[in-house]
C-alpha atoms as a PDB file:
ATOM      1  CA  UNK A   1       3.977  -2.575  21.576  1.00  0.00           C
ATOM      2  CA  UNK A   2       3.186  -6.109  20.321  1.00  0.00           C
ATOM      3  CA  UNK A   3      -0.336  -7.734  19.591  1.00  0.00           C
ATOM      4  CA  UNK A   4      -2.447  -8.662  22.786  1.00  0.00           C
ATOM      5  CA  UNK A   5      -2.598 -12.585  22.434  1.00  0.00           C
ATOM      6  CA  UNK A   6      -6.349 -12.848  22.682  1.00  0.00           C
ATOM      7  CA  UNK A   7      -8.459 -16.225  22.453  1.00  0.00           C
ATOM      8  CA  UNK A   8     -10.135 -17.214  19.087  1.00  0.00           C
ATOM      9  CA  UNK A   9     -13.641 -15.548  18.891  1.00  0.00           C
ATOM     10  CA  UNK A  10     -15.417 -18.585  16.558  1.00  0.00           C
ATOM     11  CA  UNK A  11     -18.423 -20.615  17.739  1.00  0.00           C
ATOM     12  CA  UNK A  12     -17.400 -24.497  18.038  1.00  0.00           C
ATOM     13  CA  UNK A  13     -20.603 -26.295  16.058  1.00  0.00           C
ATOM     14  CA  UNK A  14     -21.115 -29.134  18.149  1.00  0.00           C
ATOM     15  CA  UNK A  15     -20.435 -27.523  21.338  1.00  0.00           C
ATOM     16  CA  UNK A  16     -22.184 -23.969  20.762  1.00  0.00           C
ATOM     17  CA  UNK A  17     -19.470 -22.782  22.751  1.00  0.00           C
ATOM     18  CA  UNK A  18     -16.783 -20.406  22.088  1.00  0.00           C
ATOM     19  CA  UNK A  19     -13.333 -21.810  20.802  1.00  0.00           C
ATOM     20  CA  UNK A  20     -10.810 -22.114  23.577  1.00  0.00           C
ATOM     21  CA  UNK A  21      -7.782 -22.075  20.555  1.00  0.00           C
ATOM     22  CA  UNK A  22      -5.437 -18.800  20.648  1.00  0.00           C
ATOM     23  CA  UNK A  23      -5.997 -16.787  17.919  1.00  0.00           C
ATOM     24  CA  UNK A  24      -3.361 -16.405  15.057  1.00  0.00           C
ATOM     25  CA  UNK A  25      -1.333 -13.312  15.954  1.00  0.00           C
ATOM     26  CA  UNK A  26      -2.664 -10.157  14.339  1.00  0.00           C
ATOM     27  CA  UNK A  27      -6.319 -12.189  14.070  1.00  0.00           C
ATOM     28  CA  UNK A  28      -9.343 -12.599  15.963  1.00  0.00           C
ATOM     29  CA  UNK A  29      -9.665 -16.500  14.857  1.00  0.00           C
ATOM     30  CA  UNK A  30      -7.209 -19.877  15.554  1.00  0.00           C
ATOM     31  CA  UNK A  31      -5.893 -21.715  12.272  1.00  0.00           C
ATOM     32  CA  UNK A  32      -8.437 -23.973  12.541  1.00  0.00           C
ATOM     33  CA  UNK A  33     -11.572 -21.334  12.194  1.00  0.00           C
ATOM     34  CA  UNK A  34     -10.075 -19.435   9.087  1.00  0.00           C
ATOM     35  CA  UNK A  35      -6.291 -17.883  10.144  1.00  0.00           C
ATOM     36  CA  UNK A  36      -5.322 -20.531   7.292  1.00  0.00           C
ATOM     37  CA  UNK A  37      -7.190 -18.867   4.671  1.00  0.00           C
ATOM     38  CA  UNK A  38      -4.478 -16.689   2.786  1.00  0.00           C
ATOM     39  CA  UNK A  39      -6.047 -13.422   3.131  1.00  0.00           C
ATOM     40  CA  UNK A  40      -6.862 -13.602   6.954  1.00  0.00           C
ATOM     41  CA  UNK A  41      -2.816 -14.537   7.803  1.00  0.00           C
ATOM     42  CA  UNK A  42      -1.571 -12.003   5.363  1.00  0.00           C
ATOM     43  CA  UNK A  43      -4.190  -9.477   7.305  1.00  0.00           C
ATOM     44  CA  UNK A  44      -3.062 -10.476  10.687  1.00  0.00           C
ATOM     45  CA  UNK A  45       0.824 -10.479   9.694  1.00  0.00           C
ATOM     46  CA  UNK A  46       0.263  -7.057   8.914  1.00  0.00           C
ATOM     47  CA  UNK A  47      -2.071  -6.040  11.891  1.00  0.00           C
ATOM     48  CA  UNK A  48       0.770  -7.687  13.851  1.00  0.00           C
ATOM     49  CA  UNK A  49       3.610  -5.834  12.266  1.00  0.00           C
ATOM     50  CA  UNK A  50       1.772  -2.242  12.565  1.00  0.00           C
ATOM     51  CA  UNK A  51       1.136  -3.156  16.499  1.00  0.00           C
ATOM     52  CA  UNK A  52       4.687  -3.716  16.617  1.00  0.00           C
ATOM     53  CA  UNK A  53       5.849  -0.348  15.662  1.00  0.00           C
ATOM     54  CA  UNK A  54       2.820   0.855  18.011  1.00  0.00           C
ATOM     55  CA  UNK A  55       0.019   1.610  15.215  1.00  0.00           C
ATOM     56  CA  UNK A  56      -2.943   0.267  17.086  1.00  0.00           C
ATOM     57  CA  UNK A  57      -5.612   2.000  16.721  1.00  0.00           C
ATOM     58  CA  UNK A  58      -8.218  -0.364  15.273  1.00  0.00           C
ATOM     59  CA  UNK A  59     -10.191   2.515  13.518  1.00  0.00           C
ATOM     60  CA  UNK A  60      -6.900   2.974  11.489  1.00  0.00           C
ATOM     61  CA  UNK A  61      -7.154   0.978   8.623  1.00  0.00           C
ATOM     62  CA  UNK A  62      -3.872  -1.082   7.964  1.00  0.00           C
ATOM     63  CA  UNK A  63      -3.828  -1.030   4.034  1.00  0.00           C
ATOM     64  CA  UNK A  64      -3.861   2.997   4.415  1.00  0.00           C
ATOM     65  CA  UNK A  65      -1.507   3.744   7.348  1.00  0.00           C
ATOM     66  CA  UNK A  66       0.862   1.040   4.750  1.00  0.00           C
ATOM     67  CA  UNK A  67       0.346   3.302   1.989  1.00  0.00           C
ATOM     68  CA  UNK A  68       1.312   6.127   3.650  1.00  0.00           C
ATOM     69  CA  UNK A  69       4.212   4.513   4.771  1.00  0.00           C
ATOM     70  CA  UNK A  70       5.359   3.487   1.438  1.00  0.00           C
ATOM     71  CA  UNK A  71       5.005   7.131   0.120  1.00  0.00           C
ATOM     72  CA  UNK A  72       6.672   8.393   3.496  1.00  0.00           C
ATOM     73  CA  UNK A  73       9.684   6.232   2.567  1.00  0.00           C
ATOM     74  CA  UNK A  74       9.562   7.039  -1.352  1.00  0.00           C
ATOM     75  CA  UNK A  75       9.293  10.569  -0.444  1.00  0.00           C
ATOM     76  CA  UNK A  76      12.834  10.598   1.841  1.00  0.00           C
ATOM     77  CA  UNK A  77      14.433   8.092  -0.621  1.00  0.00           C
ATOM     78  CA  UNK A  78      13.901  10.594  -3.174  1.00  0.00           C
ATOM     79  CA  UNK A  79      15.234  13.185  -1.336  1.00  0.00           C
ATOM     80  CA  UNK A  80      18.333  11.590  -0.055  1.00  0.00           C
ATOM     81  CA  UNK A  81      18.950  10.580  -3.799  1.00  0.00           C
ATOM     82  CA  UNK A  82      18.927  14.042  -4.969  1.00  0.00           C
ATOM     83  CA  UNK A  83      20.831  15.279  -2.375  1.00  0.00           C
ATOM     84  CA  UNK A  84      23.207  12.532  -2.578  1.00  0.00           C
ATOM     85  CA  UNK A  85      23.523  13.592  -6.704  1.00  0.00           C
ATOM     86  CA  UNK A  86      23.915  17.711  -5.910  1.00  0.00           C
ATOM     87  CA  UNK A  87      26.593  16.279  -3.420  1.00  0.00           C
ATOM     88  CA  UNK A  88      28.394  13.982  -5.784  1.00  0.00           C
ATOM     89  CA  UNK A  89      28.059  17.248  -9.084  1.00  0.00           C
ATOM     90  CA  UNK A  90      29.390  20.059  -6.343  1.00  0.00           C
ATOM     91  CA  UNK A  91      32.304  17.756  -5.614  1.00  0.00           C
ATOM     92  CA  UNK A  92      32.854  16.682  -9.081  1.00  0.00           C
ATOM     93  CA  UNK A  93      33.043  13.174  -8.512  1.00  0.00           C
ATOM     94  CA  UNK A  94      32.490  10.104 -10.794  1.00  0.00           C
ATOM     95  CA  UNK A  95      30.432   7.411  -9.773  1.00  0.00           C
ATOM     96  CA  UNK A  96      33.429   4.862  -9.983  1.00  0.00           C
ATOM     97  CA  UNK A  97      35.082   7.546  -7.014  1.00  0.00           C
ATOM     98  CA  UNK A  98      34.467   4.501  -4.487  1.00  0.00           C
ATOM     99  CA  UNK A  99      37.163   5.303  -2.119  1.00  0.00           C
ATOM    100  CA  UNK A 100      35.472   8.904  -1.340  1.00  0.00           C
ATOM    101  CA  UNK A 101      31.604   7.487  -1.260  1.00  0.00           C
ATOM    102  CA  UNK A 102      32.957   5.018   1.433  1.00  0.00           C
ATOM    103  CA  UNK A 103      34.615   7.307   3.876  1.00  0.00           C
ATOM    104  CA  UNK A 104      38.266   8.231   2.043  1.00  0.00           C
ATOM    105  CA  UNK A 105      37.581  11.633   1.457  1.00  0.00           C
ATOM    106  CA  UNK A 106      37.334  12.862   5.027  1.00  0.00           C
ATOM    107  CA  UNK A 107      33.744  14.738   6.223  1.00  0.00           C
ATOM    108  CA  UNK A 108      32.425  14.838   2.506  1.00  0.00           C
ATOM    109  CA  UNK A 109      33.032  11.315   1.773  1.00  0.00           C
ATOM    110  CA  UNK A 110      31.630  10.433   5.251  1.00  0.00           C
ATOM    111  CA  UNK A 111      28.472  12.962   4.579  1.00  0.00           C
ATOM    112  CA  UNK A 112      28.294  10.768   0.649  1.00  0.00           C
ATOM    113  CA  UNK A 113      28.581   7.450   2.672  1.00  0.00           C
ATOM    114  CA  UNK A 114      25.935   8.292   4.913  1.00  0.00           C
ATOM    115  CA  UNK A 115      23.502   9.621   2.130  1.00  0.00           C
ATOM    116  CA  UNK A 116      23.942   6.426   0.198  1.00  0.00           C
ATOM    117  CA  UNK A 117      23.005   4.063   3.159  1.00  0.00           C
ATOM    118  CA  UNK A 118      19.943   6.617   4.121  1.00  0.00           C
ATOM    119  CA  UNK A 119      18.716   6.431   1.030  1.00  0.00           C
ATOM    120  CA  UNK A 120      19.086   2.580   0.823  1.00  0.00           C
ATOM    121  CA  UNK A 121      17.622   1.440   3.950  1.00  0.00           C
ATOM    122  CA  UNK A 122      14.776   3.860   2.265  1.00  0.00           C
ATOM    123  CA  UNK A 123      14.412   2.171  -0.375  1.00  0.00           C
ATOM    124  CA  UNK A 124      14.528  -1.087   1.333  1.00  0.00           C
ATOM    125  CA  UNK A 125      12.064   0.317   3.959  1.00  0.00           C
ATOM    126  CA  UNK A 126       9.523   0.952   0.893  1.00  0.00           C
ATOM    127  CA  UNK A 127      10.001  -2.491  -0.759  1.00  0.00           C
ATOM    128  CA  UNK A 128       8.693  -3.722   2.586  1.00  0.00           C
ATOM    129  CA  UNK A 129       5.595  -1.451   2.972  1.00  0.00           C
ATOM    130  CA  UNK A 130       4.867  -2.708  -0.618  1.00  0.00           C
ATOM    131  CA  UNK A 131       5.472  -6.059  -0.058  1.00  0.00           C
ATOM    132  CA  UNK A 132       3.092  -5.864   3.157  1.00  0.00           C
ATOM    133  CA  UNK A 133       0.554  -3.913   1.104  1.00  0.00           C
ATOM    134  CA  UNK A 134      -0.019  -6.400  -1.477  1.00  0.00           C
ATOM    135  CA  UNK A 135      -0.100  -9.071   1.203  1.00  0.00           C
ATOM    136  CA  UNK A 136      -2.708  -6.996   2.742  1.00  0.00           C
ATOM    137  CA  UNK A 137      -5.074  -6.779  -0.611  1.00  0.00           C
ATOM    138  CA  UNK A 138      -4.533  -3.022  -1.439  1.00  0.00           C
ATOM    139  CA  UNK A 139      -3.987  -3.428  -5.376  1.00  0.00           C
ATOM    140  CA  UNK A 140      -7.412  -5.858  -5.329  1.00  0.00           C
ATOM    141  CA  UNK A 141      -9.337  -3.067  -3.453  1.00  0.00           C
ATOM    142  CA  UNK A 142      -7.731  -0.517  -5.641  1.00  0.00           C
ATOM    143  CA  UNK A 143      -9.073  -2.445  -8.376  1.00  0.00           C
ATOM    144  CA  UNK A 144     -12.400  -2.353  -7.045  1.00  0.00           C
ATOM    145  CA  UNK A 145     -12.489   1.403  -6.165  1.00  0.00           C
ATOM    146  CA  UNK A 146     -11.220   1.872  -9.683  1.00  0.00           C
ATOM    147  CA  UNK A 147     -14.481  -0.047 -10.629  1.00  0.00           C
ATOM    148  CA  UNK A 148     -16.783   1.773  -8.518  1.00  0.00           C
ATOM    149  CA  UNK A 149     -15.893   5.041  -9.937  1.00  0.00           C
ATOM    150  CA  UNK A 150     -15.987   4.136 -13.683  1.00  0.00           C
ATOM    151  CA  UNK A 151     -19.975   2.492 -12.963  1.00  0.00           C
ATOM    152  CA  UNK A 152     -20.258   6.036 -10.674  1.00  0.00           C
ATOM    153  CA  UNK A 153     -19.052   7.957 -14.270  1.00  0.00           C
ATOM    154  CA  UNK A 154     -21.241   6.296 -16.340  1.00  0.00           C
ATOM    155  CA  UNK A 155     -24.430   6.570 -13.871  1.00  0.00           C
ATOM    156  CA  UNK A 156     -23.454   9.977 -14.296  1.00  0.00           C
ATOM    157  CA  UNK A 157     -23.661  10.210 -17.941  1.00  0.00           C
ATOM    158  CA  UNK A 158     -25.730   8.347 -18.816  1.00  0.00           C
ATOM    159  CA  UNK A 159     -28.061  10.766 -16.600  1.00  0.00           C
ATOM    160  CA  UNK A 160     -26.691  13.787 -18.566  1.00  0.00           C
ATOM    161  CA  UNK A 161     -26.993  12.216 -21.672  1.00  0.00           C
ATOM    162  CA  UNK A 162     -30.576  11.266 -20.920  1.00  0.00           C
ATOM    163  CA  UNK A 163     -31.721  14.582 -19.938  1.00  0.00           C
ATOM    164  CA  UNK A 164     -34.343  16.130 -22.622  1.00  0.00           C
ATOM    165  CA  UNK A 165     -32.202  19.147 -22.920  1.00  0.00           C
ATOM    166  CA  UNK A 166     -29.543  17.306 -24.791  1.00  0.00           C
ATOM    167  CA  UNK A 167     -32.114  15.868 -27.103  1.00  0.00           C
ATOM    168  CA  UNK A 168     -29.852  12.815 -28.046  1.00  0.00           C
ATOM    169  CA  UNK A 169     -31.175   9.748 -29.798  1.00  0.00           C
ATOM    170  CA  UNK A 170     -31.233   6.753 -28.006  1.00  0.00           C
ATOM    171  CA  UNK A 171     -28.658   4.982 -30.887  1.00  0.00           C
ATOM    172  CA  UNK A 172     -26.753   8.162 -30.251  1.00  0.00           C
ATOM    173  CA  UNK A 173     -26.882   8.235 -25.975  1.00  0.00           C
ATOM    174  CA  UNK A 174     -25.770   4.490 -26.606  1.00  0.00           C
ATOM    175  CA  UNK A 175     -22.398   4.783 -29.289  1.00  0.00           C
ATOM    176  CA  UNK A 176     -21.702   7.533 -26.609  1.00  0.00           C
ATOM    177  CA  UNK A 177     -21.326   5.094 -23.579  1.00  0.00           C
ATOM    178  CA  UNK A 178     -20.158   2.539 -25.418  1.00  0.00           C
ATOM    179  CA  UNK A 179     -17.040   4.762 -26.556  1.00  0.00           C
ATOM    180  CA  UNK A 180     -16.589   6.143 -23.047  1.00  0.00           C
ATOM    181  CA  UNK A 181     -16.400   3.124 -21.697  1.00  0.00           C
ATOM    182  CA  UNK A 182     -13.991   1.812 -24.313  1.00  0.00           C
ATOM    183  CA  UNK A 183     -11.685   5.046 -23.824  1.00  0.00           C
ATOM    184  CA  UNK A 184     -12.512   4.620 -19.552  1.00  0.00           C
ATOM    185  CA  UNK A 185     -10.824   0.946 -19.868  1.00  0.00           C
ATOM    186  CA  UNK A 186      -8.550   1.868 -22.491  1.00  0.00           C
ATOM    187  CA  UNK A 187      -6.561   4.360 -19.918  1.00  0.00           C
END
């Protein structure tokens, strides 16, 4: 199921009426009200590809269903690579054995042949899903959960560290967040 075509949703200025532009596929605005902008098209390519396999749900959020994705398609990779490697060590073959990996050896060689191009298009698959993630921002908001926590960790011990019970100094609550946040950064 593709994306609906749908018109632009900005606000011409010095009309105060709505746009009459299509919107960018994938995106709720034309090029000229902000589907230039590099994260809106790489959004909407990727809103647009999901819709195409039929992930349309607008609740879903696109960077997660891609991550999923990607891990789906690392997962079976990694599984057609082992099993491709138990094949190739029951059967004794070499890895320069090209006539049996491409079909010479009868059923086996087919079954090798097979595993190989599974396990590539796999592999190819998840190249995509990460290509298509980083388009879509994920390592940036990664980045930024990654933030949130550490600030969320130190809120937190800085409370404990605080509390009477402890009976810290203040120099000695201090060198303690200053090291934690030097070993926090560090990993």
């Amino acid at each position: 199921m593709a994306v609906q075509r749908r018109k632009c949703i900005a606000i011409a200025k010095s009309t105060k009426k709505r746009c009459t532009q299509w919107a960018v596929k994938g995106a709720t605005v034309c090029w000229k009200h902000g589907a230039a902008a590099p994260q809106v098209a790489n959004k909407a390519a990727v809103r647009a590809e999901l819709a195409d396999w039929g992930i349309t749900d607008e609740k879903v959020d696109p960077g997660e269903t891609l991550l999923r994705l990607l891990s789906q398609a690392a997962r079976r990779a990694n599984v057609y690579a082992a099993e491709l490697q138990e094949k190739v060590e029951e059967l004794g073959l070499e890895k320069a054995t090209v006539g049996v990996a491409f079909g010479e050896g009868g059923a086996q060689g087919e079954y090798i042949r097979g595993l190989a191009q599974l396990e590539s298009e796999e592999r190819d698959r998840a190249a995509n899903f990460a290509r298509l993630a980083l388009a879509a921002g994920i390592e940036e908001r990664r980045v930024q959960m990654a933030e949130r926590e550490t600030s969320l960790l130190e809120d937190f011990l800085r409370a404990v560290l605080n509390d009477p019970q402890i009976g810290m100094s203040p120099e000695q609550r201090q060198a303690f967040i200053e090291s934690a946040r030097r070993h926090l950064t560090a990993a």
